[in-house]
Protein backbone atom coordinates (compact mmCIF):
# COMPACT_ATOMS: atom_id res chain seq x y z
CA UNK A 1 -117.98 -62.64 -137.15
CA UNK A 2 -118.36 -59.69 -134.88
CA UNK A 3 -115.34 -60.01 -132.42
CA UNK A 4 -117.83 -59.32 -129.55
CA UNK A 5 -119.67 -62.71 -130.09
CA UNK A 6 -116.27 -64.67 -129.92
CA UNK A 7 -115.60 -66.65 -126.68
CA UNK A 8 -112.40 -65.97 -125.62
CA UNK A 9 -110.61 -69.11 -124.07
CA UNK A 10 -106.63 -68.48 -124.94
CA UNK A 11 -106.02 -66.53 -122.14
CA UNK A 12 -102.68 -68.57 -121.40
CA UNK A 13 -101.34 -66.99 -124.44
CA UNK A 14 -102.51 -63.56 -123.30
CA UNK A 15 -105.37 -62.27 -121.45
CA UNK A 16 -107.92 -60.44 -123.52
CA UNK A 17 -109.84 -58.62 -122.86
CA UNK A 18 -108.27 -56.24 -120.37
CA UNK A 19 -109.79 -54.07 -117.94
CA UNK A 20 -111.70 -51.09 -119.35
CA UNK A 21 -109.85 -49.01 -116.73
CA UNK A 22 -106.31 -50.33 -118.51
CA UNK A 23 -107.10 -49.00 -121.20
CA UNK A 24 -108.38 -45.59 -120.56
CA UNK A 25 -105.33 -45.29 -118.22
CA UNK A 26 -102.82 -46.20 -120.87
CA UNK A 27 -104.70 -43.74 -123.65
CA UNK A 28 -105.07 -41.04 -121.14
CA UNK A 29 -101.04 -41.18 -119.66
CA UNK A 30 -99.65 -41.44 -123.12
CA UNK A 31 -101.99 -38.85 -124.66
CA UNK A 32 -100.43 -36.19 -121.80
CA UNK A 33 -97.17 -37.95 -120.49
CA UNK A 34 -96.01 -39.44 -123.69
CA UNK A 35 -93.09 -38.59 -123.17
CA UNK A 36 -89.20 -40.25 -122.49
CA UNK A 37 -89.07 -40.45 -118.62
CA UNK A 38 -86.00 -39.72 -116.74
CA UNK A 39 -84.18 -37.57 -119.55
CA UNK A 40 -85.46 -33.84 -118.81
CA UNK A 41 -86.41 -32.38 -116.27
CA UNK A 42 -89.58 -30.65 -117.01
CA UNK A 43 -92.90 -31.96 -115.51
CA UNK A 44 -94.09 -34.20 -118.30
CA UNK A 45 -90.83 -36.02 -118.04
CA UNK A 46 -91.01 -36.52 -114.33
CA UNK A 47 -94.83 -37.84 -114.52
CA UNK A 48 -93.92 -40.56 -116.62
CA UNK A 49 -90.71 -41.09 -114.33
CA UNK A 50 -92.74 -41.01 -111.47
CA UNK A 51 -95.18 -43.44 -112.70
CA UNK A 52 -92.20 -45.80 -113.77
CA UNK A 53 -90.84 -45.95 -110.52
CA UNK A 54 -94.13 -46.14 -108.99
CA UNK A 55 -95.18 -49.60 -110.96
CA UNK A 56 -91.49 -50.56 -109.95
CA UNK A 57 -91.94 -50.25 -106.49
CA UNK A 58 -95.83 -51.90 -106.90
CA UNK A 59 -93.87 -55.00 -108.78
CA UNK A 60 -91.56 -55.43 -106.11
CA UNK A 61 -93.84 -55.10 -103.10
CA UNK A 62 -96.29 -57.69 -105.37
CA UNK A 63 -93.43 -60.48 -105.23
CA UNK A 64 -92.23 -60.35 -102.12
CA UNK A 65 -88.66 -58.81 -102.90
CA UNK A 66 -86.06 -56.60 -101.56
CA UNK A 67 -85.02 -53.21 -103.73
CA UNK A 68 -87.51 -51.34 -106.04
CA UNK A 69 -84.65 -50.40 -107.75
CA UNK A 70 -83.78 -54.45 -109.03
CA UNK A 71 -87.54 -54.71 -110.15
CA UNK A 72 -86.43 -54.25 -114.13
CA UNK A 73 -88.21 -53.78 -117.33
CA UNK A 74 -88.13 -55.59 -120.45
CA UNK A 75 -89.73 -56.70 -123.66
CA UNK A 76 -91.57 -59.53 -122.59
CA UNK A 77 -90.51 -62.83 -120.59
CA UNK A 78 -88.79 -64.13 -123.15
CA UNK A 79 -86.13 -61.13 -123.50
CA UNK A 80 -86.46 -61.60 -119.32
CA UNK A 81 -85.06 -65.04 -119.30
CA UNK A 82 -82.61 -64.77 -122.19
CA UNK A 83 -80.95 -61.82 -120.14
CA UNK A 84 -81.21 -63.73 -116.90
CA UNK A 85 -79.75 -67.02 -117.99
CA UNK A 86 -77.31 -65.56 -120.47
CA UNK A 87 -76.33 -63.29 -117.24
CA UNK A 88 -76.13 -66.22 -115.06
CA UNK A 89 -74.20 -69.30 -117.03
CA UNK A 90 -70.12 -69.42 -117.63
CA UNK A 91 -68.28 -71.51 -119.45
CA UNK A 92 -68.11 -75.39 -117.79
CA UNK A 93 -71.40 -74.57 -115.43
CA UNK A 94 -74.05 -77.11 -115.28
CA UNK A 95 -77.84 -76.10 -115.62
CA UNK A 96 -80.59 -77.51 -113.72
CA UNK A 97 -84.13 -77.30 -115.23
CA UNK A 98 -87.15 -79.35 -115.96
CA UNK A 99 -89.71 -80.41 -118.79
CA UNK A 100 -92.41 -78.29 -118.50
CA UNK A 101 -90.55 -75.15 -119.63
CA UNK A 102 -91.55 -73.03 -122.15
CA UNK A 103 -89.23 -72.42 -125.30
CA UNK A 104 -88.08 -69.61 -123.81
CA UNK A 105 -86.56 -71.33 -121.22
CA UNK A 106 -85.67 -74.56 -123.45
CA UNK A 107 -83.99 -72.56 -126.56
CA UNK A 108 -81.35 -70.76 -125.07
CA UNK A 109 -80.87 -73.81 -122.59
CA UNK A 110 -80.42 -76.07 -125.62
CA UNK A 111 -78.35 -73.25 -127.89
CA UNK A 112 -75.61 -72.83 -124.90
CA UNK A 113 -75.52 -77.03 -124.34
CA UNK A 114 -75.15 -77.12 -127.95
CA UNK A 115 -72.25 -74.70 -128.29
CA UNK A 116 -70.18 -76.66 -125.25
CA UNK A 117 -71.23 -73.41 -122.46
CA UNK A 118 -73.17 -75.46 -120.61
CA UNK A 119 -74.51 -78.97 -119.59
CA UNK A 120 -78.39 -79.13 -118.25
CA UNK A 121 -80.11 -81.56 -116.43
CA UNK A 122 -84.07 -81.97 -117.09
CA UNK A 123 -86.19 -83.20 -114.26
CA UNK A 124 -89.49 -85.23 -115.64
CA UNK A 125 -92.95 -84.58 -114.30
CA UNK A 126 -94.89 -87.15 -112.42
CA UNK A 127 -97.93 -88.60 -114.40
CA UNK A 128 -99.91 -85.44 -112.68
CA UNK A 129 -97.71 -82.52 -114.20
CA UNK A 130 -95.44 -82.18 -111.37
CA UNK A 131 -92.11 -81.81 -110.59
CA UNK A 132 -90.66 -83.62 -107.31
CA UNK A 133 -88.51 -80.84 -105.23
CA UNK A 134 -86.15 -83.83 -104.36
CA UNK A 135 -85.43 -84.61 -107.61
CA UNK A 136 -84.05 -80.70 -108.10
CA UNK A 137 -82.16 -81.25 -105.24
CA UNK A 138 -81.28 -84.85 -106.48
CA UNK A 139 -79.56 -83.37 -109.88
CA UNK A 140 -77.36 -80.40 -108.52
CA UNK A 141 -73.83 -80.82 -108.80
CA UNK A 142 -70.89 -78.85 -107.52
CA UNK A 143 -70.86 -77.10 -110.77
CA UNK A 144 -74.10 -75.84 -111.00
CA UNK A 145 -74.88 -72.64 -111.13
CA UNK A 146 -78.40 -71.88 -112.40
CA UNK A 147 -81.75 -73.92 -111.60
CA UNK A 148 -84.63 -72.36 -113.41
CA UNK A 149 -87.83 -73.95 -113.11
CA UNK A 150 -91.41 -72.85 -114.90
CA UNK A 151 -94.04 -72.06 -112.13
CA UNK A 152 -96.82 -72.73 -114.07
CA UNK A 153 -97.29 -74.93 -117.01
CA UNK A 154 -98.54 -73.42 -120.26
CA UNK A 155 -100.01 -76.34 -121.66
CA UNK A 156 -101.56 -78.52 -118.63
CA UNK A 157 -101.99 -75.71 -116.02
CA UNK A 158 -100.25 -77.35 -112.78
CA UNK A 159 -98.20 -75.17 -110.60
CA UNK A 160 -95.19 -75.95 -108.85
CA UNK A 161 -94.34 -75.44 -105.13
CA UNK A 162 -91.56 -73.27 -105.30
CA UNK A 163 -91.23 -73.32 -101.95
CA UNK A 164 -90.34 -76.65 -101.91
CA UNK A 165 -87.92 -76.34 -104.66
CA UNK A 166 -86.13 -73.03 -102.90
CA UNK A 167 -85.97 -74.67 -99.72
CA UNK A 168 -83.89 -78.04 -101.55
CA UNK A 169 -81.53 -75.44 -103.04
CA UNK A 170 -81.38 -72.37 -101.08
CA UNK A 171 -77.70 -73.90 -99.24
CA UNK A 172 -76.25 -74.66 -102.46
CA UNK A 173 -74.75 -71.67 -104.68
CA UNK A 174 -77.18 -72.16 -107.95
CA UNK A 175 -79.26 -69.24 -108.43
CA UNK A 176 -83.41 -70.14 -108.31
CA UNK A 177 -84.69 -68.46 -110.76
CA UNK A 178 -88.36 -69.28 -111.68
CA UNK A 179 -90.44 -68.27 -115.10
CA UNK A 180 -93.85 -66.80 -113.56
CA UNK A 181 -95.60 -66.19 -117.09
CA UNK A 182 -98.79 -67.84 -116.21
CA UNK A 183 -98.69 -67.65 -112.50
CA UNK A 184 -97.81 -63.60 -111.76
CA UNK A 185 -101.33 -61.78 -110.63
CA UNK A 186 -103.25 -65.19 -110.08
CA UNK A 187 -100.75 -67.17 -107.78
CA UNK A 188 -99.43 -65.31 -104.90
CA UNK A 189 -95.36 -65.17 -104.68
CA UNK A 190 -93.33 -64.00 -102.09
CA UNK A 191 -89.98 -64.48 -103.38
CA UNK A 192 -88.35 -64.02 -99.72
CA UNK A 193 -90.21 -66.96 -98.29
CA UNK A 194 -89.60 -69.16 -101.06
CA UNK A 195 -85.95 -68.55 -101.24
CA UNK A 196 -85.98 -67.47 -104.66
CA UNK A 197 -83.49 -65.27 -106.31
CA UNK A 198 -84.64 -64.10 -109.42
CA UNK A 199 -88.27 -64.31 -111.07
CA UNK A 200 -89.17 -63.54 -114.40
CA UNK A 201 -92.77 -62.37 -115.77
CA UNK A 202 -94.48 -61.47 -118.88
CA UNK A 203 -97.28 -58.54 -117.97
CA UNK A 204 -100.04 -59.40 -120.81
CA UNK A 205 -101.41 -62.26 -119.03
CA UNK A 206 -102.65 -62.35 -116.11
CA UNK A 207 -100.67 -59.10 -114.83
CA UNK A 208 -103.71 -57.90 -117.61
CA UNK A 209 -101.03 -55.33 -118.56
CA UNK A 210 -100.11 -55.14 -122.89
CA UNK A 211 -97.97 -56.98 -124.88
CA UNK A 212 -94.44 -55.74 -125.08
CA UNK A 213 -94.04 -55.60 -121.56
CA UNK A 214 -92.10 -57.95 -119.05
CA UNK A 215 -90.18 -57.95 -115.68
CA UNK A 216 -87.19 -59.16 -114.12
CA UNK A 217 -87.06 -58.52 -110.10
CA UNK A 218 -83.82 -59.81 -108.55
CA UNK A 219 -82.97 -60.32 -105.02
CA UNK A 220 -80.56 -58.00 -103.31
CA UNK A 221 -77.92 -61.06 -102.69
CA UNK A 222 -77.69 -61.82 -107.03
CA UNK A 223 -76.08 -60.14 -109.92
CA UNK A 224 -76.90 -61.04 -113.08
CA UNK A 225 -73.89 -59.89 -115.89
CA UNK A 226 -75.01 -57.30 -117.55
CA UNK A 227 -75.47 -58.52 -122.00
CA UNK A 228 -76.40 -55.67 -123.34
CA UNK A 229 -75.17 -52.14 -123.42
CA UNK A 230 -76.91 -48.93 -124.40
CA UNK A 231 -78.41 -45.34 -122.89
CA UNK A 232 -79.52 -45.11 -120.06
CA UNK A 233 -80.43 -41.44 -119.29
CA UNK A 234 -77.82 -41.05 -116.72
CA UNK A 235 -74.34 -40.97 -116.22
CA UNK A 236 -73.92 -39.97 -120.00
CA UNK A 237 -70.05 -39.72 -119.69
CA UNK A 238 -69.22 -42.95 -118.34
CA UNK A 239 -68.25 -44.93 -121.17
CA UNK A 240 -69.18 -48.63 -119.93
CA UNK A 241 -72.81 -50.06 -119.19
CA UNK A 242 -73.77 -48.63 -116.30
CA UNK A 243 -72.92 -51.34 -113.76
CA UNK A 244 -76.10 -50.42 -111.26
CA UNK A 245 -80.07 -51.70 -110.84
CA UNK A 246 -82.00 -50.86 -112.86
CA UNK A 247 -79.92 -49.49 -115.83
CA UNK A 248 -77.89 -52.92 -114.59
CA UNK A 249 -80.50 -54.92 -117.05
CA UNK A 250 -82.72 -52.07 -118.70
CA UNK A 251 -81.35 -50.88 -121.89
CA UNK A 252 -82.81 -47.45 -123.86
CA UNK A 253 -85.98 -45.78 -123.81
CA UNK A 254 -88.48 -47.83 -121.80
CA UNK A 255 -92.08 -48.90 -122.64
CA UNK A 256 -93.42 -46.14 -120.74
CA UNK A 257 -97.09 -46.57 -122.81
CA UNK A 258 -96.74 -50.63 -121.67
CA UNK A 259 -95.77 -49.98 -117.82
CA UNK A 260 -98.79 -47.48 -117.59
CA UNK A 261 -100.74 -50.71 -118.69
CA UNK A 262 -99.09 -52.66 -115.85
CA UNK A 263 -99.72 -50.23 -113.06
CA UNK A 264 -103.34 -50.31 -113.85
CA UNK A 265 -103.46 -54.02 -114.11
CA UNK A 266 -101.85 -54.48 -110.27
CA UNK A 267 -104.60 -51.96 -109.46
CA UNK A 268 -107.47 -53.55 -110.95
CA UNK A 269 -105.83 -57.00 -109.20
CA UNK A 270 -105.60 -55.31 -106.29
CA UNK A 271 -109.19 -53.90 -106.87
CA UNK A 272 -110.47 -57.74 -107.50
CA UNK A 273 -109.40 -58.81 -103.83
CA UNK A 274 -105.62 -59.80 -105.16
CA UNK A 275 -104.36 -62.68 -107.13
CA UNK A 276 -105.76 -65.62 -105.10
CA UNK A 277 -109.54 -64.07 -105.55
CA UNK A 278 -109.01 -64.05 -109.26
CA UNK A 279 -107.95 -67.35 -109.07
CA UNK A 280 -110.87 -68.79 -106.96
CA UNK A 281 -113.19 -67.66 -109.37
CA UNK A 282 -111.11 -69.02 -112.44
CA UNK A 283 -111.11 -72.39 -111.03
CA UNK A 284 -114.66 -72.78 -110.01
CA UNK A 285 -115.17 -72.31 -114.10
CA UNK A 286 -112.13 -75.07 -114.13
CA UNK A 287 -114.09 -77.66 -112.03
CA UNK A 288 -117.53 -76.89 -114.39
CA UNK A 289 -115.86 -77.32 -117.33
CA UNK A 290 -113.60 -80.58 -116.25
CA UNK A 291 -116.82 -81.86 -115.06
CA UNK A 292 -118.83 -81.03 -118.38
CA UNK A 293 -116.17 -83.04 -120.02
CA UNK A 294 -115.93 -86.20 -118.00
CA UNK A 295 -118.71 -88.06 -119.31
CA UNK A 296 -116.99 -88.13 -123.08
CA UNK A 297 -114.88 -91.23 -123.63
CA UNK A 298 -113.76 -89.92 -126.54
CA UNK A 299 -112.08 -87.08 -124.55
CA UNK A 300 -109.07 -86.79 -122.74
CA UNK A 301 -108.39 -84.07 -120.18
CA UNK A 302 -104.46 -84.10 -119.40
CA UNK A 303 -103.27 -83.52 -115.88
CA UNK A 304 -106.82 -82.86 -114.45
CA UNK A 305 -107.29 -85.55 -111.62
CA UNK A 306 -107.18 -83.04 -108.90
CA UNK A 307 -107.14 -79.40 -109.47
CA UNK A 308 -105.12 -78.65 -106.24
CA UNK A 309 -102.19 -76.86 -107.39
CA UNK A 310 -103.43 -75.66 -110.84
CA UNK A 311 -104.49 -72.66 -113.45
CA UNK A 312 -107.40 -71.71 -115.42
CA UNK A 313 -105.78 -73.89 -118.05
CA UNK A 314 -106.99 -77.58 -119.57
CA UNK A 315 -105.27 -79.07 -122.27
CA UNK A 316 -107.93 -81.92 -124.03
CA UNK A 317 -107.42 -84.59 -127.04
CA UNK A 318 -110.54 -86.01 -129.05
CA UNK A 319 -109.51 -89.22 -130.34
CA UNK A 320 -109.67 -89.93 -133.95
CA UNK A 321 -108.99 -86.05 -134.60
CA UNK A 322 -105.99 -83.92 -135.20
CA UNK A 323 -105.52 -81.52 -132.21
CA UNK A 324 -105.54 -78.70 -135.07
CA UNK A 325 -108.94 -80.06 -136.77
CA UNK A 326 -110.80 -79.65 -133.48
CA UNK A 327 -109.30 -76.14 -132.88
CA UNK A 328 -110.96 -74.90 -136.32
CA UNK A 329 -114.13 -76.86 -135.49
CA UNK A 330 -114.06 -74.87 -132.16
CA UNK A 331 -113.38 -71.72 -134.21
CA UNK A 332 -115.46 -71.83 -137.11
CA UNK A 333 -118.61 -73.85 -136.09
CA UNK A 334 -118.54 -72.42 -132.32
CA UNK A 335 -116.58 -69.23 -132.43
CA UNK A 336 -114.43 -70.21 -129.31
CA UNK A 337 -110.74 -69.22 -129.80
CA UNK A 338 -108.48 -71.89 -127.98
CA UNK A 339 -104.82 -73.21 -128.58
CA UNK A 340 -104.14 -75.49 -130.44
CA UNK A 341 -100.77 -78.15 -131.28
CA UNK A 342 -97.18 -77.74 -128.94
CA UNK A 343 -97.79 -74.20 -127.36
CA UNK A 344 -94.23 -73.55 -127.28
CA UNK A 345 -93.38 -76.44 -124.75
CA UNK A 346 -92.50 -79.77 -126.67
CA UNK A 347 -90.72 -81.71 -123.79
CA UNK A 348 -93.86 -81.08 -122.07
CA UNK A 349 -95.78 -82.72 -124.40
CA UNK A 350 -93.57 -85.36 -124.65
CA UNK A 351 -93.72 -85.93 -120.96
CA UNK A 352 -97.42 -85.92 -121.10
CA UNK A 353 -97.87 -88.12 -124.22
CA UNK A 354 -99.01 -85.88 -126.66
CA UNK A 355 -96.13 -84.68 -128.68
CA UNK A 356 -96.79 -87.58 -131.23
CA UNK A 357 -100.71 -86.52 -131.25
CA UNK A 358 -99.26 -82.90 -132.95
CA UNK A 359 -100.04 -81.61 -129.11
CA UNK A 360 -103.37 -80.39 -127.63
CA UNK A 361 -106.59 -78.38 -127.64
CA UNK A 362 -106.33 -75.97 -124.87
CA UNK A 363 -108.66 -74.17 -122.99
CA UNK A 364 -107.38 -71.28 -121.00
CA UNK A 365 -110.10 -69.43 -118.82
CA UNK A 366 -109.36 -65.63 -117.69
CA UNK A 367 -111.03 -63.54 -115.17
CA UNK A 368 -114.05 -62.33 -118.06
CA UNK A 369 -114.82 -65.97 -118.34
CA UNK A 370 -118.72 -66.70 -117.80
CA UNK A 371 -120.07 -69.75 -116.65
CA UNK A 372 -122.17 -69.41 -119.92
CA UNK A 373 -118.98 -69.41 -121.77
CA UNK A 374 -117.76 -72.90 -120.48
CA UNK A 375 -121.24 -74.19 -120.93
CA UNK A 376 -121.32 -73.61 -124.60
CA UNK A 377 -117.25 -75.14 -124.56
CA UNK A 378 -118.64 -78.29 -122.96
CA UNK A 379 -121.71 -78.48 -125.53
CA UNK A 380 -119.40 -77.86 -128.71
CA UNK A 381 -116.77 -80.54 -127.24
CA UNK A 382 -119.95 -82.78 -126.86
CA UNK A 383 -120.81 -82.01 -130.57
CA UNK A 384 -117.42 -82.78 -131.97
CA UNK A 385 -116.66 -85.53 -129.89
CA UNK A 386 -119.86 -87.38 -130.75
């Protein structure tokens, strides 16, 4: 199959395509700036400084935080939130978190519990995908020193009003730290208003940056322990990790190829009308497709009731089928790409129902989603559904 005749619904796992103007900008920087930023001083090296800084400063102003300077780099959000929590947890602390979370949240969660760090508290869903900002509050103890709470679900799409949850915990001394993979560049977050301290982001969704890039932007009033050591480009003689943002949490020679990707995804955003534009256009395909669907009875749409509160993302069942079977029916008889089975986020589907059903077939729309597209979804869930 030509790839240009596949329909493209897995955008939760990364967005694809990407702007045209992402890529040219990433070929063109790292054909004539490809080189390591911030270690000499002649004017190739200070471009691709520049432009580092630059999509710092664009990250931070795009959250709602303080410094530039604590906006930091990484591999992806998984690297983000292993350095954050790792940086965050002591011995005897008790972790506050919930079942939606992605296993990059839930692995190192479980790994410290396991190994007598840490004990964690998981706050259930309601029967619509969301969490209840009371019960956060309701689970803090004296002791706790981390609450870390997924923004957006990866498997049913609902969102969580962080704002809610900041407000419930912003007088006690946890941290809030929330994972924005599928929410940064289609949810707007102002981490000042919604008293959170730390967010993490991956920037190959819907930042519509590459893989192999991520962020970590901490609020001026946190430290996070540094876990790592390593060059930084400065301060060569001192013989410690440096102790400052951003060499604080950035280790080595940065992506600089991946953060040219991410300054021209926040400018095509920006170019779009900004996240919640991208958003409004996702969801109208949302409310077509969850409509398209309604009529089968064979067909279950999880967490779909009302789409207030919720991402380009619908996790479905056929019954009688294995969530993997329908996935390769998708693929091979419709040439629609979707995810299939846990997606990385077992308690969820055990919250939901479908852990013992080998997970779901989701559908995750992205901003090159036609409303031809979801037509076509709904007729080839129509065909295999009967």
């Amino acid at each position: 199959m030509d790839v240009r005749d596949l329909i493209y619904m897995d955008n939760a796992a990364t967005s694809w395509p990407k702007p045209e103007d992402v890529y040219s900008f990433m070929d063109q920087f790292y054909r004539y700036n490809g080189v390591n930023p911030g270690r000499s001083g002649f004017d190739a090296a200070i471009d691709a400084g520049n432009l580092i800084e630059n999509t710092r400063k664009k990250l931070t102003e795009f959250f709602g935080a303080d410094l530039p300077k604590r906006t930091v780099f990484c591999h992806n959000a998984t690297d983000g939130l292993n350095l954050v929590i790792q940086g965050l947890v002591k011995q005897g602390d008790h972790v506050v978190s919930t079942c939606l979370e992605h296993n990059s949240v839930l692995r190192p969660l479980n790994t410290l519990e396991r190994d007598g760090v840490i004990e964690v508290s998981w706050v259930v869903p309601d029967a619509h995908g969301f969490i209840a900002p009371e019960l956060v509050k309701n689970a803090l103890r004296p002791n706790t020193s981390l609450v870390i709470v997924n923004h957006g679900s990866n498997v049913i799409g609902t969102y969580q009003d962080v704002t809610a949850i900041g407000e419930m915990v912003k007088d006690h001394t946890a941290a809030f730290v929330i994972d924005a993979s599928q929410t940064a560049g289609v949810v707007p977050i102002n981490m000042r208003e919604s008293n959170i301290d730390a967010l993490v982001a991956t920037g190959h969704k819907a930042l519509m940056g590459p893989t192999g890039t991520g962020v970590i932007v901490v609020r001026e009033h946190l430290d996070i322990k540094p876990t790592r050591s390593g060059g930084t480009g400065v301060r060569s003689a001192y013989p410690y990790h440096l102790p400052e943002y951003p060499w604080r949490l950035e280790y080595g020679t940065p992506n600089l190829m991946g953060i040219a990707g991410l300054w021209a995804g926040q400018k095509w955003i920006d170019e779009q009308g900004g996240p919640a534009a991208i958003h409004g256009r996702e969801m109208a395909l949302v409310q077509k497709f969850v409509d398209g669907l309604k009529p089968l009875k064979k067909v279950t749409v999880y967490c779909c009731d009302s789409l207030e509160n919720h991402l380009a993302t619908v996790s479905t069942n056929v019954e009688g089928l294995d969530a993997m079977d329908v996935g390769i029916m998708l693929d091979v008889d419709h040439d629609i790409a979707t995810r299939t089975g846990l997606q990385c986020a077992p308690k969820c589907h055990e919250a939901i129902g479908s852990f013992d059903l080998h997970g779901t077939v989701r559908f995750s729309f992205g901003p090159f989603t036609t409303a031809d597209q979801v037509d076509k979804a709904i007729e080839a869930m129509i065909d295999i559904a009967g």
